[in-house]
C-alpha atoms as a PDB file:
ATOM      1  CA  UNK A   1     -26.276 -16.836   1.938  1.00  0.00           C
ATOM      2  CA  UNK A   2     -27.851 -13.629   0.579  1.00  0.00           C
ATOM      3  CA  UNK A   3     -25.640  -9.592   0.607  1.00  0.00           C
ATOM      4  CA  UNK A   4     -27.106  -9.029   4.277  1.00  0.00           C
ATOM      5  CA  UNK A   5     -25.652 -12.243   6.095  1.00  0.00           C
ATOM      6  CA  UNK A   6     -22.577 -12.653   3.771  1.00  0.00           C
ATOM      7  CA  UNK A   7     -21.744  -8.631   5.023  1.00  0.00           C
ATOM      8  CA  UNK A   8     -22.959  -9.901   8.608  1.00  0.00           C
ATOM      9  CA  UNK A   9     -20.293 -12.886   9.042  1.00  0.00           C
ATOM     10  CA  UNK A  10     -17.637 -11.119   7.211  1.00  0.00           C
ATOM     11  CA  UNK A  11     -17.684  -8.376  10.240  1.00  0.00           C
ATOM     12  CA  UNK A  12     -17.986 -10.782  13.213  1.00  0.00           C
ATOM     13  CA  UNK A  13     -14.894 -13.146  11.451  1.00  0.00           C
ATOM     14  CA  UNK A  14     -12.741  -9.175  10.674  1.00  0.00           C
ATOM     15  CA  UNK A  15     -13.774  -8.597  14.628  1.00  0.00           C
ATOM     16  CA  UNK A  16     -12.261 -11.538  15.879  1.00  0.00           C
ATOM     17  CA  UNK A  17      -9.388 -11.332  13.291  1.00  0.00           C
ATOM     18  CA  UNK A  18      -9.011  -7.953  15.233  1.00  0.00           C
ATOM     19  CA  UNK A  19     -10.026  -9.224  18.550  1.00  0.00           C
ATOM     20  CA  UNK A  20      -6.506 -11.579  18.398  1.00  0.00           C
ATOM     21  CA  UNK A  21      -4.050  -8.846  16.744  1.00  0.00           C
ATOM     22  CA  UNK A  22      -4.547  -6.419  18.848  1.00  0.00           C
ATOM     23  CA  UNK A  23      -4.268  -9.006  21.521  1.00  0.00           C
ATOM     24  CA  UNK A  24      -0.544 -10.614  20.297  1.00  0.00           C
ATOM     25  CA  UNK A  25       0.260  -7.391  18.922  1.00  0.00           C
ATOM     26  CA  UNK A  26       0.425  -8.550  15.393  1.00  0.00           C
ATOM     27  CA  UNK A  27      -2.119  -6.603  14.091  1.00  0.00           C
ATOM     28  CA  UNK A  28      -5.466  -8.060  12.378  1.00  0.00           C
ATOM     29  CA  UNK A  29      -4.409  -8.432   8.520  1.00  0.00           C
ATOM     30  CA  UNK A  30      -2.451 -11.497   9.648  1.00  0.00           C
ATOM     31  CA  UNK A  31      -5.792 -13.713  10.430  1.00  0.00           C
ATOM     32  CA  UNK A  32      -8.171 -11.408   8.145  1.00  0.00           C
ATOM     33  CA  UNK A  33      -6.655 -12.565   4.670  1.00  0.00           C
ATOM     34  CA  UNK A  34      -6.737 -16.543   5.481  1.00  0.00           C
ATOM     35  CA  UNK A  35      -9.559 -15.860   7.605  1.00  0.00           C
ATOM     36  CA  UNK A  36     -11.701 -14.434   3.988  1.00  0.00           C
ATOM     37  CA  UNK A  37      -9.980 -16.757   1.514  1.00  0.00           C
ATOM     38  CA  UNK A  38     -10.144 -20.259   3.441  1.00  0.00           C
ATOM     39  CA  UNK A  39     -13.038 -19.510   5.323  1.00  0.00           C
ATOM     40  CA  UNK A  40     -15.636 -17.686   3.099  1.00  0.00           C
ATOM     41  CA  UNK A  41     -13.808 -18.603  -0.135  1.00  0.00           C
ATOM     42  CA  UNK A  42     -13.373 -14.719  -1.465  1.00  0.00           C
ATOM     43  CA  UNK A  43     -10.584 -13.833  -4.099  1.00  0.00           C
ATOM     44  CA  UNK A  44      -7.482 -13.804  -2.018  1.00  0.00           C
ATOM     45  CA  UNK A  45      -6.473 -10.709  -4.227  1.00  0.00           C
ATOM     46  CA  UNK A  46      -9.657  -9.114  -3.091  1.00  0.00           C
ATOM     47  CA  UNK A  47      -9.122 -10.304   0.208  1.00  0.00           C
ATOM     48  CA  UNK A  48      -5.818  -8.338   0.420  1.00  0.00           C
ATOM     49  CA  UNK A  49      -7.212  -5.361  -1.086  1.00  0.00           C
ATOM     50  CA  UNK A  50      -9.859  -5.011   1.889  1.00  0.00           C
ATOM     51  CA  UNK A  51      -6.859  -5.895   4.423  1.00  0.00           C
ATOM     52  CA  UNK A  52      -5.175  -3.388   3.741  1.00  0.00           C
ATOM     53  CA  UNK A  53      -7.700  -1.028   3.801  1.00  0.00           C
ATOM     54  CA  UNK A  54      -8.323  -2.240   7.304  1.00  0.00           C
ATOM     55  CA  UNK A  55      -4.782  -2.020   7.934  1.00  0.00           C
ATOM     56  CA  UNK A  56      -4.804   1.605   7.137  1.00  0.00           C
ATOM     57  CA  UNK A  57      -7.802   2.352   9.612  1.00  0.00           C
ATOM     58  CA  UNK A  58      -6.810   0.424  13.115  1.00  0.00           C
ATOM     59  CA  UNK A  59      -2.998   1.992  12.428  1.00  0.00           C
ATOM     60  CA  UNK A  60      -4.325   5.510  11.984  1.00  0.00           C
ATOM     61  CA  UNK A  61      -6.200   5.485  15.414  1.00  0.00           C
ATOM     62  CA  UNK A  62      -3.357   3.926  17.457  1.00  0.00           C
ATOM     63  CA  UNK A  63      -0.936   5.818  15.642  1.00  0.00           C
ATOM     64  CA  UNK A  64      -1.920   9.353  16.888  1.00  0.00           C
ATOM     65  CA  UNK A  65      -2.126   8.146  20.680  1.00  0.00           C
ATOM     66  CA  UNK A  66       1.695   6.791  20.239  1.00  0.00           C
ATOM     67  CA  UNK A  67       2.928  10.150  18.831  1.00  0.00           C
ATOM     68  CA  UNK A  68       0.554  12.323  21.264  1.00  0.00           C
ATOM     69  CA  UNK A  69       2.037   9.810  24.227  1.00  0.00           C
ATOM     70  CA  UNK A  70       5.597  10.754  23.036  1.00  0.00           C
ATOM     71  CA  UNK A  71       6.479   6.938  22.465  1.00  0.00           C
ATOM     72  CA  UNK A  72       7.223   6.978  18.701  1.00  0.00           C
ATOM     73  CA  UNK A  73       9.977   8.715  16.737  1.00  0.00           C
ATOM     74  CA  UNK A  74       8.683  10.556  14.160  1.00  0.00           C
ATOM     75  CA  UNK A  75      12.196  10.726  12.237  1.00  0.00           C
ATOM     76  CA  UNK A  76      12.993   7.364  12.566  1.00  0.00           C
ATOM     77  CA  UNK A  77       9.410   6.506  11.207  1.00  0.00           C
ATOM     78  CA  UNK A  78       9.898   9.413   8.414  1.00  0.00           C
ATOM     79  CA  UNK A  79      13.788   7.685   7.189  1.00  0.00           C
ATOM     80  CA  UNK A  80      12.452   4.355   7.262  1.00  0.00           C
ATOM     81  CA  UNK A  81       8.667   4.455   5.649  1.00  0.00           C
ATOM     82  CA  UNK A  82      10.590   5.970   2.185  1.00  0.00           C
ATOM     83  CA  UNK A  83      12.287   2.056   2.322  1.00  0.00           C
ATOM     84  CA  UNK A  84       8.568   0.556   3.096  1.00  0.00           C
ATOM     85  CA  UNK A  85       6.425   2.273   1.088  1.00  0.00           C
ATOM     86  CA  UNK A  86       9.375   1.582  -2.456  1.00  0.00           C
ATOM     87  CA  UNK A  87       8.993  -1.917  -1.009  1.00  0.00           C
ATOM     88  CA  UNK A  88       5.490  -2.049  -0.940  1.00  0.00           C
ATOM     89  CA  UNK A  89       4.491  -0.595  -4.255  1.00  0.00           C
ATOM     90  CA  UNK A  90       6.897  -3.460  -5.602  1.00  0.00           C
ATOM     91  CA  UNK A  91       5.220  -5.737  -3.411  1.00  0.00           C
ATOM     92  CA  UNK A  92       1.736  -4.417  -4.535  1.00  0.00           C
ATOM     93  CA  UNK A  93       2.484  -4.781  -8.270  1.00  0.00           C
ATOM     94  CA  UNK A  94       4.350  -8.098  -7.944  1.00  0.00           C
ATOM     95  CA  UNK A  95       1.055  -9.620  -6.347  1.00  0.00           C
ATOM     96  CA  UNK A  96      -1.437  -8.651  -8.999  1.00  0.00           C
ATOM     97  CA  UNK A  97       0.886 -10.441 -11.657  1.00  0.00           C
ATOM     98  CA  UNK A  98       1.471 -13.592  -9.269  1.00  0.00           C
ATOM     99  CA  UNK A  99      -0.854 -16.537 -10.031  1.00  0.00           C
ATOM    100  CA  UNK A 100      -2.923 -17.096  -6.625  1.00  0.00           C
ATOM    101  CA  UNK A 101      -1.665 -20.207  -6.168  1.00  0.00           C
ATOM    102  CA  UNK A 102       1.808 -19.058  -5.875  1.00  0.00           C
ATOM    103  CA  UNK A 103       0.373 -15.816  -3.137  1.00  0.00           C
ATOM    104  CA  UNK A 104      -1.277 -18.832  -0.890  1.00  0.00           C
ATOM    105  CA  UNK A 105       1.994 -20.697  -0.526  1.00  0.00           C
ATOM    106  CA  UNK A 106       3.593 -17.631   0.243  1.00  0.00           C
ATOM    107  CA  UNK A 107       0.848 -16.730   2.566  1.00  0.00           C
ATOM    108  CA  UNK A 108       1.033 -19.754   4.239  1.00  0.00           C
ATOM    109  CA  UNK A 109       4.829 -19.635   4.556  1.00  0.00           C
ATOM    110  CA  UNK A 110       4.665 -15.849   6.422  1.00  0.00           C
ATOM    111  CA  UNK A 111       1.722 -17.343   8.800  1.00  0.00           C
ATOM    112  CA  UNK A 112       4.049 -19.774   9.720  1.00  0.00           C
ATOM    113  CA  UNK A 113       6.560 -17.323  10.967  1.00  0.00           C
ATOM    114  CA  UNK A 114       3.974 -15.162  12.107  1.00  0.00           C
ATOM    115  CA  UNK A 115       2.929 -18.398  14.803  1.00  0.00           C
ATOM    116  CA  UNK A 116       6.445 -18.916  15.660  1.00  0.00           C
ATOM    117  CA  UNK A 117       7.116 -15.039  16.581  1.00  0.00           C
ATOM    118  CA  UNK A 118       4.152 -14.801  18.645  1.00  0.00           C
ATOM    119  CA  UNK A 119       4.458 -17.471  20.442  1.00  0.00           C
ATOM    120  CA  UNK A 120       8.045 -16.667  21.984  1.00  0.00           C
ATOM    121  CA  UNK A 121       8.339 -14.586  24.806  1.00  0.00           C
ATOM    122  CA  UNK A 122       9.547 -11.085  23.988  1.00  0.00           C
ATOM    123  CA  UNK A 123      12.465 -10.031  25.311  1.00  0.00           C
ATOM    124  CA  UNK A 124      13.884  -6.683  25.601  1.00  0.00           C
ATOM    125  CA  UNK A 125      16.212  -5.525  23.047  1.00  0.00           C
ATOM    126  CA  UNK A 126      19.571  -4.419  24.801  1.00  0.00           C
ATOM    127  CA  UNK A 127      19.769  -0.946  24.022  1.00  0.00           C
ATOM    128  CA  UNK A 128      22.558   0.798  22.585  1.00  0.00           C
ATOM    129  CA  UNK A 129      24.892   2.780  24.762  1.00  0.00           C
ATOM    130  CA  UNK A 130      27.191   4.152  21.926  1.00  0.00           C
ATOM    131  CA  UNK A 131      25.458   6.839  19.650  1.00  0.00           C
ATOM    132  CA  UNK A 132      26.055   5.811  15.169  1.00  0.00           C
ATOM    133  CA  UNK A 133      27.332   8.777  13.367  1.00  0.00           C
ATOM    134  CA  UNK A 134      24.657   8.764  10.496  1.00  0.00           C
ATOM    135  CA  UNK A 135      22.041   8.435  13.516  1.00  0.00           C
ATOM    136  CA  UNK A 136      23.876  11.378  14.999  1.00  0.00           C
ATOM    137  CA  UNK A 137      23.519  13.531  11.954  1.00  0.00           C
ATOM    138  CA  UNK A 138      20.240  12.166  11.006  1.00  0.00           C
ATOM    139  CA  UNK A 139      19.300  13.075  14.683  1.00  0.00           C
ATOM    140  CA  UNK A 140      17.562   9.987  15.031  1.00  0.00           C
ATOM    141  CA  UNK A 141      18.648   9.353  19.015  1.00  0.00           C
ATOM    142  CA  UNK A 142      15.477  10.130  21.292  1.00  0.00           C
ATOM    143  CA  UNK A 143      13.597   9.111  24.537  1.00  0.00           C
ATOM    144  CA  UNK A 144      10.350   8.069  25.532  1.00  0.00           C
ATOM    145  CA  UNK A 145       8.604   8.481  29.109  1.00  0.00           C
ATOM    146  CA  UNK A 146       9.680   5.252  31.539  1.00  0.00           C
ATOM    147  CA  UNK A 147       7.735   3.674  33.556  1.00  0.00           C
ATOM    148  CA  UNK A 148       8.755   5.552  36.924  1.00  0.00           C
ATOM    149  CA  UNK A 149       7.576   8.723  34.873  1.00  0.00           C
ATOM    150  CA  UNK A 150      10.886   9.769  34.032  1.00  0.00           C
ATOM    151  CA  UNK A 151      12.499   9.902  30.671  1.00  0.00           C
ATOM    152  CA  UNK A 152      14.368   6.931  29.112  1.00  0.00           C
ATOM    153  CA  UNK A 153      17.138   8.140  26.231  1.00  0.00           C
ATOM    154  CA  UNK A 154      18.196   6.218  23.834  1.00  0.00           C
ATOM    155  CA  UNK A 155      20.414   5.472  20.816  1.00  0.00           C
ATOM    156  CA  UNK A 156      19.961   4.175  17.256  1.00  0.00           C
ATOM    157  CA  UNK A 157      22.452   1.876  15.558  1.00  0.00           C
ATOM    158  CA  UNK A 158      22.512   0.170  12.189  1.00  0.00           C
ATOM    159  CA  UNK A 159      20.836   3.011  10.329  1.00  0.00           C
ATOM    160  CA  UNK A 160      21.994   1.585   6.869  1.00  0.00           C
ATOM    161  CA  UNK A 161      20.946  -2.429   8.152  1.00  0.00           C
ATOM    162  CA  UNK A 162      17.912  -0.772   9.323  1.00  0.00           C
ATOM    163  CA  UNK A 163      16.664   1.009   5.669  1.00  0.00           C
ATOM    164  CA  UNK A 164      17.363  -1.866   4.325  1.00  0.00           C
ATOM    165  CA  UNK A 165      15.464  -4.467   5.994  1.00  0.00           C
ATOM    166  CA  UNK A 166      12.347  -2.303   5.876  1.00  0.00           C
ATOM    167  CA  UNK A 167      12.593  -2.460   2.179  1.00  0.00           C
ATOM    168  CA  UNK A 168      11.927  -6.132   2.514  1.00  0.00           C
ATOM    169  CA  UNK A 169       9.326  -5.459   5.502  1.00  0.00           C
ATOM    170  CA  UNK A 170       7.614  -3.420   2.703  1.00  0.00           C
ATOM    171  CA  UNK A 171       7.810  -5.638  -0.096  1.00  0.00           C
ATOM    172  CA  UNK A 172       6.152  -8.348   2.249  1.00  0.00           C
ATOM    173  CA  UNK A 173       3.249  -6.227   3.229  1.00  0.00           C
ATOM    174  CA  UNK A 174       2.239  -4.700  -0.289  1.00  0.00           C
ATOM    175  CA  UNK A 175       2.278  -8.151  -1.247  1.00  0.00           C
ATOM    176  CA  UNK A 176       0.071  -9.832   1.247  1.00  0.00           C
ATOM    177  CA  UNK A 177      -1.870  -7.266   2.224  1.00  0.00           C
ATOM    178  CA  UNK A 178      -0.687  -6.836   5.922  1.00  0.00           C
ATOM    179  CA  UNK A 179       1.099  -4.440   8.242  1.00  0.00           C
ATOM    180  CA  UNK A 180       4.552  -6.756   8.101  1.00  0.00           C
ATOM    181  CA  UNK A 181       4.280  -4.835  11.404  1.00  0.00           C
ATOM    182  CA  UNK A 182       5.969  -8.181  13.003  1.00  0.00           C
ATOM    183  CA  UNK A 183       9.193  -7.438  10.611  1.00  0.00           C
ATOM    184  CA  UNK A 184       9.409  -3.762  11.567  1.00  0.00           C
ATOM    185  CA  UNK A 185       9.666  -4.244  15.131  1.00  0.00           C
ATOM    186  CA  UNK A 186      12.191  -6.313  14.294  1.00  0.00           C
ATOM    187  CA  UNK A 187      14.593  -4.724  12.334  1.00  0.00           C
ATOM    188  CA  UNK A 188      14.179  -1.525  14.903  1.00  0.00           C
ATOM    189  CA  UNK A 189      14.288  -4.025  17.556  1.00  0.00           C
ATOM    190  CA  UNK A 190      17.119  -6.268  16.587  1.00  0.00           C
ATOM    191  CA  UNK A 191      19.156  -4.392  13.946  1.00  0.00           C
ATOM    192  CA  UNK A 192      18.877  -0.792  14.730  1.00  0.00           C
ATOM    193  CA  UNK A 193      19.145  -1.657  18.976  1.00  0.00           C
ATOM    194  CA  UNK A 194      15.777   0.913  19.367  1.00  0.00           C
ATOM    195  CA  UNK A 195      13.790   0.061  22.864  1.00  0.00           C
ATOM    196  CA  UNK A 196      11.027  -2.475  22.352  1.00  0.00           C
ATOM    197  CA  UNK A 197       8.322   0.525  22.850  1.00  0.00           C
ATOM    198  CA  UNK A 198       9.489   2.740  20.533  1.00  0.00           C
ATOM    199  CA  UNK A 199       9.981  -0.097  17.856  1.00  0.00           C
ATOM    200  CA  UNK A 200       6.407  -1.395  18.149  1.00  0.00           C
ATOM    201  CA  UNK A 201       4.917   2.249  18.358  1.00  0.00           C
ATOM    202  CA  UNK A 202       7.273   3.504  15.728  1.00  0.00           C
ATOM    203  CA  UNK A 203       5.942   0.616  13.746  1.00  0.00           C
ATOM    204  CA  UNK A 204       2.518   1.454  14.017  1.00  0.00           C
ATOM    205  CA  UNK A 205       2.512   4.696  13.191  1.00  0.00           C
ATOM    206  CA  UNK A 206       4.510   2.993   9.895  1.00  0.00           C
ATOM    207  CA  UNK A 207       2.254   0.813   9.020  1.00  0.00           C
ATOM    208  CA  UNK A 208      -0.704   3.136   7.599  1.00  0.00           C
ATOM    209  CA  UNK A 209       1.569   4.781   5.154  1.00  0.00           C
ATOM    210  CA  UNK A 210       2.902   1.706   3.840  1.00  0.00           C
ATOM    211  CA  UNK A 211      -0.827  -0.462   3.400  1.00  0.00           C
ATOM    212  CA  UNK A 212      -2.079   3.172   1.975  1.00  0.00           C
ATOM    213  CA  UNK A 213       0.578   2.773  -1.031  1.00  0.00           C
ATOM    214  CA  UNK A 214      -0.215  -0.199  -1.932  1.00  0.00           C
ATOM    215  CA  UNK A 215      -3.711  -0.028  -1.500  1.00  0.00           C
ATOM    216  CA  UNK A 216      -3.601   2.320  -4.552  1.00  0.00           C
ATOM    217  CA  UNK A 217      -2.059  -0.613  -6.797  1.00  0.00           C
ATOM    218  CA  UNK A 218      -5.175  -2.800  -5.954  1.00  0.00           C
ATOM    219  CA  UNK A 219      -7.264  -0.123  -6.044  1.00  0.00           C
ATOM    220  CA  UNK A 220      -6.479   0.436  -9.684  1.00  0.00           C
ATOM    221  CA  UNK A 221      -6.182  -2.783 -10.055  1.00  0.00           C
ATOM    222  CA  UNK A 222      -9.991  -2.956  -9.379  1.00  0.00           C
ATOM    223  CA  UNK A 223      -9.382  -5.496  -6.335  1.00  0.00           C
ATOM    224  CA  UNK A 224     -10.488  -3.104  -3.481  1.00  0.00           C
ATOM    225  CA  UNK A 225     -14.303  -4.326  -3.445  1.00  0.00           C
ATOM    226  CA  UNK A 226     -15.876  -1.447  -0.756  1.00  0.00           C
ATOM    227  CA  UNK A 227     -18.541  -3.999  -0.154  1.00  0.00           C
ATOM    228  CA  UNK A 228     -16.185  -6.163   0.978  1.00  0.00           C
ATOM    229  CA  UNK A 229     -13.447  -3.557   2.376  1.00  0.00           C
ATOM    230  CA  UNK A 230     -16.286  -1.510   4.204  1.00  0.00           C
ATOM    231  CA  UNK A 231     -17.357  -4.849   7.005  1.00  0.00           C
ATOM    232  CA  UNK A 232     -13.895  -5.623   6.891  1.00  0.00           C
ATOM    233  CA  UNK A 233     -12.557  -2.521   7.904  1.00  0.00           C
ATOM    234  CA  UNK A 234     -15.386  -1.994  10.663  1.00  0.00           C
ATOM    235  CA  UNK A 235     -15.036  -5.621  12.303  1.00  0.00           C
ATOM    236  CA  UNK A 236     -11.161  -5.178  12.342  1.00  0.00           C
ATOM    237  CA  UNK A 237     -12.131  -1.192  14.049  1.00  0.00           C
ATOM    238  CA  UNK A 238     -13.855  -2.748  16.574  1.00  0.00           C
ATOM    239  CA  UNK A 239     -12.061  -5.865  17.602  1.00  0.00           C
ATOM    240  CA  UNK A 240      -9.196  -3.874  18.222  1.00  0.00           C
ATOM    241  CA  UNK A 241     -10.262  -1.426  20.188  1.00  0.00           C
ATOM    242  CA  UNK A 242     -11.964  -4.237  22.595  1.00  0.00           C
ATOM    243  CA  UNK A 243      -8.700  -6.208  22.268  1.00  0.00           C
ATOM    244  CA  UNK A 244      -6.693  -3.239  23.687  1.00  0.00           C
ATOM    245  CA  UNK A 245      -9.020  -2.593  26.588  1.00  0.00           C
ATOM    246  CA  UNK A 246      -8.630  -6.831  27.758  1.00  0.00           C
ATOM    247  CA  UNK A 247      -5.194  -6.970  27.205  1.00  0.00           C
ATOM    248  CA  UNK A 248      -4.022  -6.048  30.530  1.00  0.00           C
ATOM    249  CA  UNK A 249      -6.563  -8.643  32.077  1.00  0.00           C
ATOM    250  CA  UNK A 250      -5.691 -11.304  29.269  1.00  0.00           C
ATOM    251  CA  UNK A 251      -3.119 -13.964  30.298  1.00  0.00           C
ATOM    252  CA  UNK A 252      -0.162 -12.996  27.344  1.00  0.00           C
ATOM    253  CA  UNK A 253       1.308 -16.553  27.522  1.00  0.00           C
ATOM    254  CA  UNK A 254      -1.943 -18.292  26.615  1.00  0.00           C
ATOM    255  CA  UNK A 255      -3.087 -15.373  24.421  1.00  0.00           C
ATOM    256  CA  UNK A 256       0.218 -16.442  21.848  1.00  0.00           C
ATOM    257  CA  UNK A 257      -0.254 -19.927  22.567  1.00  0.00           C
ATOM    258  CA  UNK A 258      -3.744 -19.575  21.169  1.00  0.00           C
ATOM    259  CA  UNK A 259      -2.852 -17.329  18.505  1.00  0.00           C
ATOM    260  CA  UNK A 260       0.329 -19.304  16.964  1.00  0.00           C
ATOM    261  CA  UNK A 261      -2.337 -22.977  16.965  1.00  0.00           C
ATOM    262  CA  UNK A 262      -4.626 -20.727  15.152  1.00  0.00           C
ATOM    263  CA  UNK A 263      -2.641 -18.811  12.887  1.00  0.00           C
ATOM    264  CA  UNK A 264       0.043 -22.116  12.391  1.00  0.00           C
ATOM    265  CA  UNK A 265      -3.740 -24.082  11.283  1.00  0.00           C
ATOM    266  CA  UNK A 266      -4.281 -21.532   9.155  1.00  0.00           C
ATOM    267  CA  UNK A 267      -0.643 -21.218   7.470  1.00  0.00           C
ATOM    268  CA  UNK A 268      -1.201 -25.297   6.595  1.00  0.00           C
ATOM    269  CA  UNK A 269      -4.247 -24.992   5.013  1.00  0.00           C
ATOM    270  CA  UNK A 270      -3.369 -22.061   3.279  1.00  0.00           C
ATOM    271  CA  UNK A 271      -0.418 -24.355   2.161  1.00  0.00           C
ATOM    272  CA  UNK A 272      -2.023 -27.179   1.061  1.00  0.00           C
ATOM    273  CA  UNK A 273      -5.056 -25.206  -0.606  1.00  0.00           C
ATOM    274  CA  UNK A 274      -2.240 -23.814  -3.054  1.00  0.00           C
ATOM    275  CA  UNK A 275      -0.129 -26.549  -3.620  1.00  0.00           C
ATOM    276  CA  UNK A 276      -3.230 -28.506  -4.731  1.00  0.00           C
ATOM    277  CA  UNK A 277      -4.410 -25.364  -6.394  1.00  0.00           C
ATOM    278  CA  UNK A 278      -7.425 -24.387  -4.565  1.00  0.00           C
ATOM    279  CA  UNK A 279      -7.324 -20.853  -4.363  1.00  0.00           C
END
């Protein structure tokens, strides 16, 4: 396979990688990192490296809609991205001293979860009806437009839980090279009681800030490859923004069904291929 067909089939597997995130809602570095390393056989430290910097891109876009739409909250994102972005530098550093054996297993184990969450029916959070003093002086409460085009208000709880889950959220993206966008939602959703909406939006709008710190550990590291970031960013571009326009034609139930076989294969092999020492 020569430069010109090796760049070719990295895009088309990135585009389908961001074909099914944007589709399940757990963003493209999930299936990307595997996807490079099992598939293609590529340095799963590079492979990160070029995730993230795909990460970065597809968040960015969506990102600006959210806030322009007035479904994130901009101080909530603010509080909680100084606990992500200390956890992902950690994260970051930890993985370019971790042998790649070790990352794979790892991998494989966060794939695992990553089938399971997508593959249950989401529920809506029940929100908070009582306002939490440090949320209160924080001024973290907000609302977001509802669906009969009024304005849904709503309360944050937990602030303290909340900081501190996102420090592991961050830890676990810098050092697989994905959004941990999955964890985000929910410790807003869960913990801190926010509206399903303004988690996953809030999230997003996260997640660039956090893959752009630790991008700069693999960067100089000298694991960010822009041949191989460059396709991979482009193909990830593009399947999300065709995964966003069929998702309200797609069937959700088999879209996770399909994504947690595909993404719980994956998480095995990954498995294996380090316990035997592969990667």
């Amino acid at each position: 396979m020569n430069v010109l067909e090796f760049t070719a089939v990295v895009w088309v597997v990135s585009a389908l990688a961001g074909f099914l995130g944007a589709l399940t809602g757990l963003g493209g570095g999930v299936v990307v990192t595997p996807a490079l390393t099992l598939l293609l056989g590529v340095d799963i430290r590079y492979a990160i490296g070029a995730s993230l910097i795909s990460v970065i891109a597809t968040s960015s876009g969506a990102a600006a809609a959210y806030v322009r739409e007035g479904y994130s909250n901009i101080r909530i994102g603010m509080l909680l991205e100084v606990a992500t972005t200390l956890g992902a530098v950690m994260g970051a550093a930890l993985a370019t001293q971790i042998p790649t054996s070790v990352l794979a297993i790892i991998f494989g184990v966060i794939l695992m979860y990553s089938a399971y969450a997508s593959s249950r029916p989401r529920r809506p959070a029940d929100i908070a009806h009582e306002p939490d003093p440090l949320a209160e002086r924080l001024k973290l409460n907000g609302s977001f437009p509802s669906a009969d085009g009024g304005v849904r208000h709503y309360f944050v709880r937990r602030v303290k839980t909340g900081f501190g889950l996102m420090f592991g959220a961050g830890t676990i993206g810098g050092l697989l090279g994905i959004g941990s966008g999955a964890f985000k939602v929910i410790a807003m959703d869960q913990a801190m009681k926010i509206p399903f909406k303004v988690s996953t939006t809030t999230s997003n709008f996260m997640i660039g800030v956090t893959a752009a710190a630790s991008a700069g550990v693999y960067l100089s590291r000298g694991y960010v490859d822009p041949a191989l970031a460059m396709p991979v960013m482009l193909g990830v571009l593009a399947g999300s923004w065709i995964g966003s326009r069929r998702l309200a034609a797609a069937d959700p139930k088999a879209l996770r069904v399909l994504f947690a076989i595909v993404v719980g294969a994956m998480a095995v092999q990954m498995i294996y291929s380090g316990l035997k020492g592969n990667i």
